[in-house]
Every structure is written in structure tokens, then in C-alpha cells.
N, C-alpha and C. Protein backbone atom coordinates (compact mmCIF):
# COMPACT_ATOMS: atom_id res chain seq x y z
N UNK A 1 -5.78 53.83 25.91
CA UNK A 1 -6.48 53.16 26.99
C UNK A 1 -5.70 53.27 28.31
N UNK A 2 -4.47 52.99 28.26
CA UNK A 2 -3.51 53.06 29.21
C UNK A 2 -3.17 54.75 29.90
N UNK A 3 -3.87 55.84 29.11
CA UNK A 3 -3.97 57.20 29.85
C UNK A 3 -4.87 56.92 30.07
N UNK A 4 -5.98 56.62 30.25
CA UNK A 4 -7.33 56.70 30.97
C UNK A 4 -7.30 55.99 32.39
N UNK A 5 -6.44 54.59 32.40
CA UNK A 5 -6.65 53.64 33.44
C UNK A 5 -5.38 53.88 34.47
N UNK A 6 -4.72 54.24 34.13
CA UNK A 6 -3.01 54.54 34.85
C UNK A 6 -3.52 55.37 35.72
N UNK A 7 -3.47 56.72 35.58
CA UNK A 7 -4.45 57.45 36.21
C UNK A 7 -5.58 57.41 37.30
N UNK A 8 -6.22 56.97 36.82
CA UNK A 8 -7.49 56.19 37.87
C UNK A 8 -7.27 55.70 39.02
N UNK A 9 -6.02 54.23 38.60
CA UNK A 9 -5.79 53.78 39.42
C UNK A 9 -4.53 54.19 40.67
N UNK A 10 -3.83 55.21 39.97
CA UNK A 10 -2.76 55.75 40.80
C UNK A 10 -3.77 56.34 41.96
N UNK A 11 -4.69 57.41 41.46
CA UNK A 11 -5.59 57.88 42.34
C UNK A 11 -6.36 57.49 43.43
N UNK A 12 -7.30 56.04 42.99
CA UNK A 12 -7.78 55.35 43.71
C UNK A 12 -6.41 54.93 45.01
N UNK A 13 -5.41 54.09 44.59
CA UNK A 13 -4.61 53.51 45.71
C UNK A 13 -3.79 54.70 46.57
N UNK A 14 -3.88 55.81 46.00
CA UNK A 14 -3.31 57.42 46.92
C UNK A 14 -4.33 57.38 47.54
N UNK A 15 -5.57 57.27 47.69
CA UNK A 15 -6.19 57.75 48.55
C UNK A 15 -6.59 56.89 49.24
N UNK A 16 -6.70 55.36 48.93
CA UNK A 16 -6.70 54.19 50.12
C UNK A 16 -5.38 54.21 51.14
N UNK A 17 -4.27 54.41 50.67
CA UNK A 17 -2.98 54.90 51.04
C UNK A 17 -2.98 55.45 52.25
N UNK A 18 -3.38 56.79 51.91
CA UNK A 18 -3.66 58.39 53.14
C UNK A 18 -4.91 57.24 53.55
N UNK A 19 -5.89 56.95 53.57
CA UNK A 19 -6.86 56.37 54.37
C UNK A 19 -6.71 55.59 55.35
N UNK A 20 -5.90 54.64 55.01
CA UNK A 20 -4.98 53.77 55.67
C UNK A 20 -4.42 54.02 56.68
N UNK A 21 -3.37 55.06 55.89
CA UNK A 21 -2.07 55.47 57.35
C UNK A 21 -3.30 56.98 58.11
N UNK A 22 -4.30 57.40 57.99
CA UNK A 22 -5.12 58.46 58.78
C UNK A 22 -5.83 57.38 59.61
N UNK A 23 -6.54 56.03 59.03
CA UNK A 23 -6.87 55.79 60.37
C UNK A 23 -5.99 54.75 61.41
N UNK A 24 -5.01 54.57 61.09
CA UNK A 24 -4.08 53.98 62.30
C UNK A 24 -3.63 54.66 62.98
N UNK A 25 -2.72 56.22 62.22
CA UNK A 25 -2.43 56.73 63.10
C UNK A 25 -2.51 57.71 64.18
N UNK A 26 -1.49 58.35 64.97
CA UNK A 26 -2.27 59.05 66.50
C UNK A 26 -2.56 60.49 65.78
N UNK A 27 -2.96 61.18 67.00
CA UNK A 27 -3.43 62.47 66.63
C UNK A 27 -2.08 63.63 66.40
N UNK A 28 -1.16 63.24 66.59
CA UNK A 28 0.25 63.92 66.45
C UNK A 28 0.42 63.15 64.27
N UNK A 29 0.85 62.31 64.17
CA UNK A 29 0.51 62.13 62.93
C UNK A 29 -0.30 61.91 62.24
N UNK A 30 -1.86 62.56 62.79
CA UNK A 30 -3.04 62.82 61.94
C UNK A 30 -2.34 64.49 61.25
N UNK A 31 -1.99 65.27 62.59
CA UNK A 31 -1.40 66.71 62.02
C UNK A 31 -0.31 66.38 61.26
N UNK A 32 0.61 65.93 61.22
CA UNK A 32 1.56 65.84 59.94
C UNK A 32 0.98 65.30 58.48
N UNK A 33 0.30 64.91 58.46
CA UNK A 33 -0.31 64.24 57.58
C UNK A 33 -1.25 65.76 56.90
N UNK A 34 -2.09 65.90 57.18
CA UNK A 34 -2.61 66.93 57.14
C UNK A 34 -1.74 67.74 56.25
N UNK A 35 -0.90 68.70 57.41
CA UNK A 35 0.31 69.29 56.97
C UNK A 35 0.66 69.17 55.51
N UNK A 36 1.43 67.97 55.13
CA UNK A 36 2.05 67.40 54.53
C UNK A 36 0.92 67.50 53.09
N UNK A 37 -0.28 67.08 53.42
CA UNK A 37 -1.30 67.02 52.21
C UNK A 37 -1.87 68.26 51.49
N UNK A 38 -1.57 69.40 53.14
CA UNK A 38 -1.92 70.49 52.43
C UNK A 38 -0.97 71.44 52.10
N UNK A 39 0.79 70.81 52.06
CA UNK A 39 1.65 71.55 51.14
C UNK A 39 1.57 70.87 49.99
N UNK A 40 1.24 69.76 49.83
CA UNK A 40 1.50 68.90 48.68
C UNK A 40 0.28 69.96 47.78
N UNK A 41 -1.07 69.86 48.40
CA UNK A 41 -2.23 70.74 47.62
C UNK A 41 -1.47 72.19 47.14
N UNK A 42 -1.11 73.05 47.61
CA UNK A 42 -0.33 74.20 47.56
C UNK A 42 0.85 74.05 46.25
N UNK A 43 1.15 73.70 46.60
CA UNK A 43 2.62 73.40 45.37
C UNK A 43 2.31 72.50 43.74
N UNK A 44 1.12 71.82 44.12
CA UNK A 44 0.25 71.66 43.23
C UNK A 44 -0.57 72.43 42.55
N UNK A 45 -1.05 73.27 43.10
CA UNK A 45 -1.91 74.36 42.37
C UNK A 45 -1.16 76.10 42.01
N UNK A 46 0.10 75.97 42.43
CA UNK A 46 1.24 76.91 42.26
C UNK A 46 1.82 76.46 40.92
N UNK A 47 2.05 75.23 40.81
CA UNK A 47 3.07 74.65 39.72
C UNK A 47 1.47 74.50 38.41
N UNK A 48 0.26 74.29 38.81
CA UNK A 48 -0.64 73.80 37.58
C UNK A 48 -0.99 75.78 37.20
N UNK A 49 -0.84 76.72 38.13
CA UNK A 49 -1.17 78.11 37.51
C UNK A 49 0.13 78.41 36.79
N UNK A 50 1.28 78.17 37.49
CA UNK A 50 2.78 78.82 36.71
C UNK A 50 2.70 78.22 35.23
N UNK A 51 1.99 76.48 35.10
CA UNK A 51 2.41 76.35 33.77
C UNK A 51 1.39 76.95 32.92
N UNK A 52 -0.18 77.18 33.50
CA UNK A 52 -1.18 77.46 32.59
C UNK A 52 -0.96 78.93 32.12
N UNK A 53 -0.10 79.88 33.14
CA UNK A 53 0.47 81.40 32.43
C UNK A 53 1.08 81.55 31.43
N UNK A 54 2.39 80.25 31.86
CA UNK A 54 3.82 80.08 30.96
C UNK A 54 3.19 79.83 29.52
């Protein structure tokens, strides 16, 4: 039960999180943010193909 809900909820509050700090902040750390989300995406989908080869 606890893999189904852990999960969920990590997800849900990551993205209230980034929601949060995107709409307070300025347009200089809207681009870092950004940035930042779309190396995080990158290195995420690098590390989920390296293991699905391995």
C-alpha cells in the first residue's frame, strides 16, 4: 500500500512546490527554474535508458 501512496504523494507536493516558487517568482528565476527542470528531465531520461539497456 505504502508503494502506491508514497509515490503519489511525493509527486503531487513536487509539483505544488515548482507551482509555488513559478508563480512568485521574477522572470530571471522563472528561467532558472525552467533550466534547472529541464536538466533534471534530461538526466532523468539518460539514467531511466542507461538502466533499461544495462
Amino acid at each position: 500500500m505504502i508503494k502506491f501512496i508514497l509515490p503519489i504523494a511525493i509527486f503531487i507536493a513536487t509539483i505544488y512546490g515548482i507551482s509555488y516558487f513559478w508563480t512568485i517568482s521574477s522572470s530571471k528565476n522563472k528561467k532558472n527554474i525552467a533550466l534547472g527542470l529541464i536538466t533534471i528531465f534530461l538526466i532523468g531520461i539518460s539514467l531511466t535508458i542507461y538502466l533499461i539497456i544495462d
